[in-house]
C-alpha atoms as a PDB file:
ATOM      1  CA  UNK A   1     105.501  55.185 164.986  1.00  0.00           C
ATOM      2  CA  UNK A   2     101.868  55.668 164.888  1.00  0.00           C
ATOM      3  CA  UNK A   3      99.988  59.190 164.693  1.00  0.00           C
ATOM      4  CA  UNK A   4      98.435  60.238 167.883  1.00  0.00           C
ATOM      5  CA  UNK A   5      94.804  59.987 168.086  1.00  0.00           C
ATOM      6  CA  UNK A   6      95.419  55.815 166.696  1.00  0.00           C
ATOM      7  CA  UNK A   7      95.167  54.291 170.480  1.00  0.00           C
ATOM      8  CA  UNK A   8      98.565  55.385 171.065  1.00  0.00           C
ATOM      9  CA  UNK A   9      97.410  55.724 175.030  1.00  0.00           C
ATOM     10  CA  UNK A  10      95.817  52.542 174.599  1.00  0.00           C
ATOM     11  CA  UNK A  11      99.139  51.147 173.883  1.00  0.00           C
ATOM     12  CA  UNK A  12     101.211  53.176 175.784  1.00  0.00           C
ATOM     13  CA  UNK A  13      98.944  51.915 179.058  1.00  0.00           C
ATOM     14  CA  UNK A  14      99.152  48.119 177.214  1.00  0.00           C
ATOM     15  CA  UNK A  15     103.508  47.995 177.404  1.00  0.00           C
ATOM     16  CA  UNK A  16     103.286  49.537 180.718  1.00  0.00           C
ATOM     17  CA  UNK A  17     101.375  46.661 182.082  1.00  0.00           C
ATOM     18  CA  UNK A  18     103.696  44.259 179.814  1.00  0.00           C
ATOM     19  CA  UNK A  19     106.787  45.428 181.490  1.00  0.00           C
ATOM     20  CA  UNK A  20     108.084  48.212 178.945  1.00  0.00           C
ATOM     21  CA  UNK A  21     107.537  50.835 180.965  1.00  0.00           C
ATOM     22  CA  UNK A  22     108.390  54.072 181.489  1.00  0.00           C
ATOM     23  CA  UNK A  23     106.834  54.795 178.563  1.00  0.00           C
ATOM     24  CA  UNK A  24     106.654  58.177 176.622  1.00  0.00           C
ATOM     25  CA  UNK A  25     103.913  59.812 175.146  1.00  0.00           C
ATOM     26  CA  UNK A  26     102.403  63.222 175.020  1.00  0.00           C
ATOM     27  CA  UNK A  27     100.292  63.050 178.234  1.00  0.00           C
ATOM     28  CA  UNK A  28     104.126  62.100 179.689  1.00  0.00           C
ATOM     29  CA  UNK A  29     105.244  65.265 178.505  1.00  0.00           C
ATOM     30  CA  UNK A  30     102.192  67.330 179.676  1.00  0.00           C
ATOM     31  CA  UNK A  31     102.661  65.998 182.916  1.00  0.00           C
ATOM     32  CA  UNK A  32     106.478  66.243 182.996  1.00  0.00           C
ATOM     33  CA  UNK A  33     106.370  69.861 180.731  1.00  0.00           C
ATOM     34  CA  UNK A  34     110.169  70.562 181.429  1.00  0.00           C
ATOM     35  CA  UNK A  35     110.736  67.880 179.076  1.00  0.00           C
ATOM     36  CA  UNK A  36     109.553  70.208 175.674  1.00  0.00           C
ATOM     37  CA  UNK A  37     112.456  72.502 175.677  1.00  0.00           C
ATOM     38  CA  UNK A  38     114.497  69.130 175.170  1.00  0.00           C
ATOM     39  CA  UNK A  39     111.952  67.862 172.301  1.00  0.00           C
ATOM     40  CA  UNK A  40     112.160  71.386 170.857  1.00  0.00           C
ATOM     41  CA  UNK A  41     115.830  71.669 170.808  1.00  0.00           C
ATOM     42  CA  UNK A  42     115.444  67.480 168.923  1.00  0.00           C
ATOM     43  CA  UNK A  43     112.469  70.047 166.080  1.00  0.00           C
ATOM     44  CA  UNK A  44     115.282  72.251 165.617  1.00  0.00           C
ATOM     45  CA  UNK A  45     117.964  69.883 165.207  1.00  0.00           C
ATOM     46  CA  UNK A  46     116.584  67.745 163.050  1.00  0.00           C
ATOM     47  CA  UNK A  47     115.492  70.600 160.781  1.00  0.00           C
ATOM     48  CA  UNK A  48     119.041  72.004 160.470  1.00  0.00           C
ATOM     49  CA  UNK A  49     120.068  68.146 159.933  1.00  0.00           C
ATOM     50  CA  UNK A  50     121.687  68.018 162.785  1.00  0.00           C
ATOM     51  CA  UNK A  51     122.349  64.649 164.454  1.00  0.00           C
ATOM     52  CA  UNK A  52     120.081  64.040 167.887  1.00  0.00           C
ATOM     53  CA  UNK A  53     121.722  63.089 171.066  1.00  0.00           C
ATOM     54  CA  UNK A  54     118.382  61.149 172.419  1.00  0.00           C
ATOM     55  CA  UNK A  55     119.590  60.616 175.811  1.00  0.00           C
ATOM     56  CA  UNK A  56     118.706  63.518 178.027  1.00  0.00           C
ATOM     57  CA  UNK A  57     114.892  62.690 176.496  1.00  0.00           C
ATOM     58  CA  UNK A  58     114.715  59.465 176.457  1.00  0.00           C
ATOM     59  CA  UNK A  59     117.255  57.914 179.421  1.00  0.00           C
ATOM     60  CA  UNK A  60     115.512  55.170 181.127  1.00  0.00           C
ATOM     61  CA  UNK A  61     112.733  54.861 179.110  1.00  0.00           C
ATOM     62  CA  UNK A  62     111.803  51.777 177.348  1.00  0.00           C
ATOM     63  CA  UNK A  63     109.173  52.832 174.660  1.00  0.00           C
ATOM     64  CA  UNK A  64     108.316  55.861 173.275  1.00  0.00           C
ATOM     65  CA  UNK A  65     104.376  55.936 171.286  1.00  0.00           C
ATOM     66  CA  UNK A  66     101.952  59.138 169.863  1.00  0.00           C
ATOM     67  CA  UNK A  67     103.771  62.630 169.104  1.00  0.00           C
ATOM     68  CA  UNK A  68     106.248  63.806 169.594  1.00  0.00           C
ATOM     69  CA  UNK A  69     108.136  61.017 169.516  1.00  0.00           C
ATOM     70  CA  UNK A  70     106.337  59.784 166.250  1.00  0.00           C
ATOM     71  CA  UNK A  71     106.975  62.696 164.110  1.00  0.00           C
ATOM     72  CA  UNK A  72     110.964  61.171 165.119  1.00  0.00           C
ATOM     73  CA  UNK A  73     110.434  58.149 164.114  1.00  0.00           C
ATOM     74  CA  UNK A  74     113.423  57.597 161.393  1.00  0.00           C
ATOM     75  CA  UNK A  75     115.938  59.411 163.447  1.00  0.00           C
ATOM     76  CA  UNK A  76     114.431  57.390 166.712  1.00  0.00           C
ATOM     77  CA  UNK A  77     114.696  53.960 164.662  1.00  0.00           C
ATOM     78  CA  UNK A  78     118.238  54.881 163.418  1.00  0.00           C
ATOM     79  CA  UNK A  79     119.933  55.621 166.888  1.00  0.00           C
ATOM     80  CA  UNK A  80     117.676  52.405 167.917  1.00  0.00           C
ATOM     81  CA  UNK A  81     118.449  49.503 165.890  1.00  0.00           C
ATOM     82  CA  UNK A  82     117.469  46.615 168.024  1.00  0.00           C
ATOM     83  CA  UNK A  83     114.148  48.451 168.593  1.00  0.00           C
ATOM     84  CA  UNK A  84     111.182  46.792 167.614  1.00  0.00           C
ATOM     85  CA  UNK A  85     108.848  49.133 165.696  1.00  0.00           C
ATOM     86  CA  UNK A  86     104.743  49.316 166.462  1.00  0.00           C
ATOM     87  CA  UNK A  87     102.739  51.521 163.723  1.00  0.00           C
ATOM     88  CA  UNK A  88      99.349  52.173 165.379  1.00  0.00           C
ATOM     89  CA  UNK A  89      96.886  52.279 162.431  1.00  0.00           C
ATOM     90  CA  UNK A  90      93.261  53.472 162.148  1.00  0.00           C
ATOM     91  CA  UNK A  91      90.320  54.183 159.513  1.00  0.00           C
ATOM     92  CA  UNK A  92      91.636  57.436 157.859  1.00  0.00           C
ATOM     93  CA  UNK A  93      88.027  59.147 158.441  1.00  0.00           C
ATOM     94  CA  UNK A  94      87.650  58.425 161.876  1.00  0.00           C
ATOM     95  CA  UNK A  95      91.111  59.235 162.645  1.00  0.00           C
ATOM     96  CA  UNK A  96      90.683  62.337 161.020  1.00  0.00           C
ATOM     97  CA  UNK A  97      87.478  63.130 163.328  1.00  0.00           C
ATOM     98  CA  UNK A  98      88.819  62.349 166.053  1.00  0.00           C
ATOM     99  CA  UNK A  99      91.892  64.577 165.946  1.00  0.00           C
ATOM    100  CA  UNK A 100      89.481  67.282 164.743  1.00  0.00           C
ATOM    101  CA  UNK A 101      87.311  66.746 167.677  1.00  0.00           C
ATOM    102  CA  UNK A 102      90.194  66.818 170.028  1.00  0.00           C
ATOM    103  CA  UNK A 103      93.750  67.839 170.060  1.00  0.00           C
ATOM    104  CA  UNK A 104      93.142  70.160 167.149  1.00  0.00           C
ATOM    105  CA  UNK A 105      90.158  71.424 168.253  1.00  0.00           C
ATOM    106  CA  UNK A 106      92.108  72.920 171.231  1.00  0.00           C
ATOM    107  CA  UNK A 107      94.381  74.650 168.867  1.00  0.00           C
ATOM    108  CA  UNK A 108      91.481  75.760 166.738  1.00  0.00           C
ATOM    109  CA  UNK A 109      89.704  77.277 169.768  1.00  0.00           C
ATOM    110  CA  UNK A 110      92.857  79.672 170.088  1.00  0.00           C
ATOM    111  CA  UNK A 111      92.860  80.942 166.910  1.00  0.00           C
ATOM    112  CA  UNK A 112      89.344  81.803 166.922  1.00  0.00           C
ATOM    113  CA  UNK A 113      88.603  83.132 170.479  1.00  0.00           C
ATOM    114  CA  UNK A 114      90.179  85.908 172.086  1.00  0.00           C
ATOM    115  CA  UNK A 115      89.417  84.531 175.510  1.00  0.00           C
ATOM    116  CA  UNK A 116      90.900  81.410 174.845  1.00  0.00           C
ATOM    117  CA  UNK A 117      93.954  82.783 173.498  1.00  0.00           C
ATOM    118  CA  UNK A 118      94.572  85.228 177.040  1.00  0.00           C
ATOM    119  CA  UNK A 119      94.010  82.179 179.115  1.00  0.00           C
ATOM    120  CA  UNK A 120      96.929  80.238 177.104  1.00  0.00           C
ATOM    121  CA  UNK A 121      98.970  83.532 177.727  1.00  0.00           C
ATOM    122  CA  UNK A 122      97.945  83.438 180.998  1.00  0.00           C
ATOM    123  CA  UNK A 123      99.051  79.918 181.258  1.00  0.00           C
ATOM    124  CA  UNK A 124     102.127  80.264 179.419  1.00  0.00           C
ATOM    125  CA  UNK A 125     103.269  83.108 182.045  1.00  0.00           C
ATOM    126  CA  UNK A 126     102.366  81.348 185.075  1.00  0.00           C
ATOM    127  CA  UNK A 127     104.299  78.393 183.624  1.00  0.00           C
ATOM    128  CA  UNK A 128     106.809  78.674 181.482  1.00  0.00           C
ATOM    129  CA  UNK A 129     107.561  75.047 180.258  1.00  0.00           C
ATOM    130  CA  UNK A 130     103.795  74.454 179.480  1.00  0.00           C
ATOM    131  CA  UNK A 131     104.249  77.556 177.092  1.00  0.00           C
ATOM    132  CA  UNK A 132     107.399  75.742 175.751  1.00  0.00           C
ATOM    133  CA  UNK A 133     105.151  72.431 175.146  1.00  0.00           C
ATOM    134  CA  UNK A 134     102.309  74.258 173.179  1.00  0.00           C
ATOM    135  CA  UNK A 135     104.779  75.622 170.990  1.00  0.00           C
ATOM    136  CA  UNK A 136     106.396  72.313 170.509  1.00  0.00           C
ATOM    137  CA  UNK A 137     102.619  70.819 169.855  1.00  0.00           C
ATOM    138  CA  UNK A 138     102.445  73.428 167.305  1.00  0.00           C
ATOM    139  CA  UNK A 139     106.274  73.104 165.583  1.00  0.00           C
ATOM    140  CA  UNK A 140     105.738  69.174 165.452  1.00  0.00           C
ATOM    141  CA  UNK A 141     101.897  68.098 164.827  1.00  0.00           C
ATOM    142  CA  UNK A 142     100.452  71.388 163.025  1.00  0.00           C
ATOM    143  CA  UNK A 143     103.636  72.816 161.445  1.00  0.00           C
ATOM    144  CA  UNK A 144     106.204  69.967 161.279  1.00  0.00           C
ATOM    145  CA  UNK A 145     103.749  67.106 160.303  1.00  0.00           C
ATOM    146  CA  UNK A 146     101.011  69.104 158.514  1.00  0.00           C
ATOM    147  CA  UNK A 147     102.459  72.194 156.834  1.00  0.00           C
ATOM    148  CA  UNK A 148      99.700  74.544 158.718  1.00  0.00           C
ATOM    149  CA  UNK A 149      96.785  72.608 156.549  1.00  0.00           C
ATOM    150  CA  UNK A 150      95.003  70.111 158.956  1.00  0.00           C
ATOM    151  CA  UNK A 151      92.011  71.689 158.402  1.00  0.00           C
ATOM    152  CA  UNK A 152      92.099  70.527 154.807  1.00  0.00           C
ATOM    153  CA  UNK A 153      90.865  67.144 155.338  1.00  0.00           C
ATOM    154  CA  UNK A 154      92.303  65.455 152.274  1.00  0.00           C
ATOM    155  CA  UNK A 155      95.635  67.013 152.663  1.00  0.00           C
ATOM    156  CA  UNK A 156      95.445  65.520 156.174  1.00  0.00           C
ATOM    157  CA  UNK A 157      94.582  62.363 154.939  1.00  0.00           C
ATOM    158  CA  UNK A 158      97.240  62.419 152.396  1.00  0.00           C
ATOM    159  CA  UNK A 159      99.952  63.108 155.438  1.00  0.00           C
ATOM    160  CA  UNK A 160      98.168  59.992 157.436  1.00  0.00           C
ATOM    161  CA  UNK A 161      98.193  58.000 154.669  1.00  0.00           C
ATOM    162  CA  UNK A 162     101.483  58.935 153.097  1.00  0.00           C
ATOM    163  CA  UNK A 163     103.049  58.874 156.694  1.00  0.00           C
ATOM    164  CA  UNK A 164     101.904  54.762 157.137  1.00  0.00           C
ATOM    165  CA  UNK A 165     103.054  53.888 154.039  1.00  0.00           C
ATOM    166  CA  UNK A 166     106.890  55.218 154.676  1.00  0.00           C
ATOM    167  CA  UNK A 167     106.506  53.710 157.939  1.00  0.00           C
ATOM    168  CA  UNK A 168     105.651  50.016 156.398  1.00  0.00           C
ATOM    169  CA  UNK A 169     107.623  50.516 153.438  1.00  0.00           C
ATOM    170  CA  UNK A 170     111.303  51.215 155.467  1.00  0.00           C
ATOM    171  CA  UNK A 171     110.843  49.068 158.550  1.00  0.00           C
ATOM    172  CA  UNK A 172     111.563  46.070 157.771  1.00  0.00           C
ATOM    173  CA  UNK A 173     108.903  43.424 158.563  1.00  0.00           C
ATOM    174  CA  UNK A 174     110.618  41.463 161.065  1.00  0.00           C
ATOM    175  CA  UNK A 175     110.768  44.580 163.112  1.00  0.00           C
ATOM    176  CA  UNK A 176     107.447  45.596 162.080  1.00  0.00           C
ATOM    177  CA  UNK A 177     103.882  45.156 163.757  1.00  0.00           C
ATOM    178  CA  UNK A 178     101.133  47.003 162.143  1.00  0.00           C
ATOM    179  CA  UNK A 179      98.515  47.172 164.963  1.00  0.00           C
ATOM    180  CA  UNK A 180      94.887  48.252 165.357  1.00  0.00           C
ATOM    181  CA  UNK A 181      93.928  48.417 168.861  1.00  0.00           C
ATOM    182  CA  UNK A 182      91.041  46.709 168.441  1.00  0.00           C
ATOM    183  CA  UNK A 183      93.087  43.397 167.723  1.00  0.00           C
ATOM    184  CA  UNK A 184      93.770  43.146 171.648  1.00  0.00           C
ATOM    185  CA  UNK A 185      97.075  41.483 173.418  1.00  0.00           C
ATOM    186  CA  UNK A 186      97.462  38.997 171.287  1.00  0.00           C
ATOM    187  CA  UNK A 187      99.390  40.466 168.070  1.00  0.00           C
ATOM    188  CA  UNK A 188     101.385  42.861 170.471  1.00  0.00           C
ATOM    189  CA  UNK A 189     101.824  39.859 172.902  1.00  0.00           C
ATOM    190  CA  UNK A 190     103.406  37.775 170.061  1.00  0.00           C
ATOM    191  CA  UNK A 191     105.614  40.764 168.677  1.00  0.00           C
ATOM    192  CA  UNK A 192     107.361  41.226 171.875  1.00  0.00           C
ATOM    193  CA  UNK A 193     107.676  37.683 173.062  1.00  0.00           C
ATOM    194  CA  UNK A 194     105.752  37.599 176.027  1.00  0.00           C
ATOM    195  CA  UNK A 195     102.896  36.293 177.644  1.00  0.00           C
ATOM    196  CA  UNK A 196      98.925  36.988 177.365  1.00  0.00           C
ATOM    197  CA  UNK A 197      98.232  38.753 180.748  1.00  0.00           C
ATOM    198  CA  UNK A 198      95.123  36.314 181.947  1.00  0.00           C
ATOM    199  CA  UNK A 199      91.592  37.411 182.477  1.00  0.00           C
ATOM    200  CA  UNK A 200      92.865  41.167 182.312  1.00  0.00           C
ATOM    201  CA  UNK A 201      91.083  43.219 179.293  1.00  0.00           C
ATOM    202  CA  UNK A 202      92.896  45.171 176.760  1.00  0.00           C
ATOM    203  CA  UNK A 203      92.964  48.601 177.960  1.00  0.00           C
ATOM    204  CA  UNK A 204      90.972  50.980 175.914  1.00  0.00           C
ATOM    205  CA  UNK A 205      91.350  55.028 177.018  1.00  0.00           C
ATOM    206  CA  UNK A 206      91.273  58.250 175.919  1.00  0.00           C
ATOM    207  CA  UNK A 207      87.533  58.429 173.404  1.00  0.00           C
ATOM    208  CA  UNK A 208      86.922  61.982 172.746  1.00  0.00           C
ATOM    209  CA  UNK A 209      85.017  62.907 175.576  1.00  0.00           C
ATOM    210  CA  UNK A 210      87.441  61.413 178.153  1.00  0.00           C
ATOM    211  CA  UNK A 211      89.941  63.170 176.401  1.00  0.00           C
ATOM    212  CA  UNK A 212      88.512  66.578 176.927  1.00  0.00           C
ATOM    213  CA  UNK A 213      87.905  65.878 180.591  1.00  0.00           C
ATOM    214  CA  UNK A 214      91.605  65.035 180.766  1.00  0.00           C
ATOM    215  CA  UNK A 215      92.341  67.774 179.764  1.00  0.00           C
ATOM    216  CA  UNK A 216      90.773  70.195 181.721  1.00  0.00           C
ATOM    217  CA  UNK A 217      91.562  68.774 184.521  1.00  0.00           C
ATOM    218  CA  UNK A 218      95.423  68.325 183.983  1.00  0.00           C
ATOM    219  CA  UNK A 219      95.564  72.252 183.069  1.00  0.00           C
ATOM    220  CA  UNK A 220      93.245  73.190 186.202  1.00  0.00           C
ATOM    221  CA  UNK A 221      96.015  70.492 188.694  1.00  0.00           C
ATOM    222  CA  UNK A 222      99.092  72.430 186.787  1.00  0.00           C
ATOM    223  CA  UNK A 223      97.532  75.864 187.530  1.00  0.00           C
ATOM    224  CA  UNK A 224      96.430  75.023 191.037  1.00  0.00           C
ATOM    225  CA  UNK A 225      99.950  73.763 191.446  1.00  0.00           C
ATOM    226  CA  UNK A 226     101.926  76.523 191.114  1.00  0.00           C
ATOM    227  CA  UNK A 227      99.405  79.516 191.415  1.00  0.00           C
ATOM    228  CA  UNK A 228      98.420  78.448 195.003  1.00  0.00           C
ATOM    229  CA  UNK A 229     101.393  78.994 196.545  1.00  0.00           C
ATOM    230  CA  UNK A 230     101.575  82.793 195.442  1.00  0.00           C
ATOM    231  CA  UNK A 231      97.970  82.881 196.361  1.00  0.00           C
ATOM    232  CA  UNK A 232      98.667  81.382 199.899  1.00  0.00           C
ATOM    233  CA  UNK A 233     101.171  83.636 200.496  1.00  0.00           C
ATOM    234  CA  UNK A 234      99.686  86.880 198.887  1.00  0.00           C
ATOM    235  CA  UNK A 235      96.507  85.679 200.980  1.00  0.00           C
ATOM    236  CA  UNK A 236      98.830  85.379 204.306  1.00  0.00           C
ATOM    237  CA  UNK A 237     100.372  88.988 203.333  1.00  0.00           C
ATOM    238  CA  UNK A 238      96.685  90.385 202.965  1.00  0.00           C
ATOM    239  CA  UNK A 239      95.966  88.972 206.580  1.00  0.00           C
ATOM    240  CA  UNK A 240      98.633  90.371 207.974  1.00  0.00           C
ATOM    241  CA  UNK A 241      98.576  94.073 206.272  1.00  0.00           C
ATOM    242  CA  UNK A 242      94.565  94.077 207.672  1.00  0.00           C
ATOM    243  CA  UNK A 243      95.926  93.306 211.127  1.00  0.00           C
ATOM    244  CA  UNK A 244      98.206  95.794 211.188  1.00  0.00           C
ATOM    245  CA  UNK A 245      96.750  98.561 210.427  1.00  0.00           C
ATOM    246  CA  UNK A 246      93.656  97.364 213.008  1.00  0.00           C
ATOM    247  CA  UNK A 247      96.422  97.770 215.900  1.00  0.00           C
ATOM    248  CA  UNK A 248      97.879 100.665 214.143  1.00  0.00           C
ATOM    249  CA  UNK A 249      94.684 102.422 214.473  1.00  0.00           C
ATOM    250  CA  UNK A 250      94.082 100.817 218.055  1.00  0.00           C
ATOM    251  CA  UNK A 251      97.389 102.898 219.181  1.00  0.00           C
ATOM    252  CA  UNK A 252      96.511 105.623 217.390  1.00  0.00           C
ATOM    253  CA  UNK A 253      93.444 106.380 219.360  1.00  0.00           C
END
């Protein structure tokens, strides 16, 4: 239930090597962008108070951490009741700089630079679902979560803060682990009822400058993925227009 930008990768990489795996989180969904039109269609019902039919998202998966799934959290913990609950907690400040520094920052970039906002046009036409998944960013996290105002840092801090405090104040504690990252296997271990994994380290990913290398190269792989094959086969066209008209001409004289 834990805002992104808490270790939520950290964790998400942590159950997968405890056995709770597949596990969702928003690289998942990056990776897998197909999957935002169904987390979209979850924003929309869940703002008309709709009920949400979790399967289609979530079928087969055995943990969901980090956005979008934790702007869900009461409807997720509703349709889950046997689910145990992990709130991923941080200092306020530094997860306020952080987020700045990273996932907002990309958004912030957009709204402030021309360029940047024709290359995520040109991203959204090559690929579709990746547009769909930048809108859902923006309807959940920016919109959804924090009204349009996370670059007013207090209000921001108010949402963190107000957002743990639901979190620890509905759950109820047997359910219930409020984790720092920093605290290692053995809290989580203990939650879930299962062994220490010897001599192996906590995993700790995704610092701000990893994250921005992630991230660049995930978008440059997506694009590479589906604009070389037009490319290929605009470059094979090319090759065979030029030797054409070469023999055309060669008749010709």
């Amino acid at each position: 239930a834990g805002f992104g930008r808490t270790g939520t990768l950290s964790l998400r990489e942590a159950l997968v090597r405890l056995g709770f795996g597949p596990c969702d989180h928003m690289l998942e969904n990056f990776e897998h962008p197909e999957r935002f039109a169904l987390w979209h269609e979850a924003f929309e019902r869940k703002r008309r108070g709709e009920p949400i039919d979790w399967r289609p998202l979530l079928d087969g998966y055995r943990a969901v951490v980090d956005w979008p799934g934790a702007y869900f959290w009461r409807e997720l913990i509703a349709a889950h009741p046997d689910a145990r609950v992990i709130l991923t907690v941080r200092d306020p400040g530094r997860w306020y700089d952080s987020t700045q520094a990273t996932i907002f920052s990309l958004r912030a970039r957009a709204d402030e630079s021309a360029w940047a906002r024709a290359m995520l046009r040109l991203v959204g036409l090559v690929m579709p679902a990746l547009r769909e998944g930048f809108q859902a960013v923006d309807a959940v996290i920016w919109q959804g979560t924090f009204a349009g105002r996370f670059a007013d840092r207090e209000h921001a801090l108010r949402v963190f803060a107000g957002h743990n405090r639901e979190v620890r104040e509905s759950v109820p504690a047997d359910r219930l682990l409020v984790f720092d990252v920093k605290q290692g296997w053995g809290p989580l271990c203990a939650f879930l009822g299962v062994p220490v994994p010897e001599g192996e380290p906590f995993p700790h990913v995704n610092d701000a400058e990893s994250f921005h290398a992630l991230n660049q190269q995930r978008l440059a792989r997506s694009l590479l993925k589906k604009i070389w094959p037009a490319a290929t086969a605009a470059g094979a066209a090319t090759l065979l227009w030029i030797a054409w008209r070469r023999r055309h001409r060669q008749e010709g004289r």
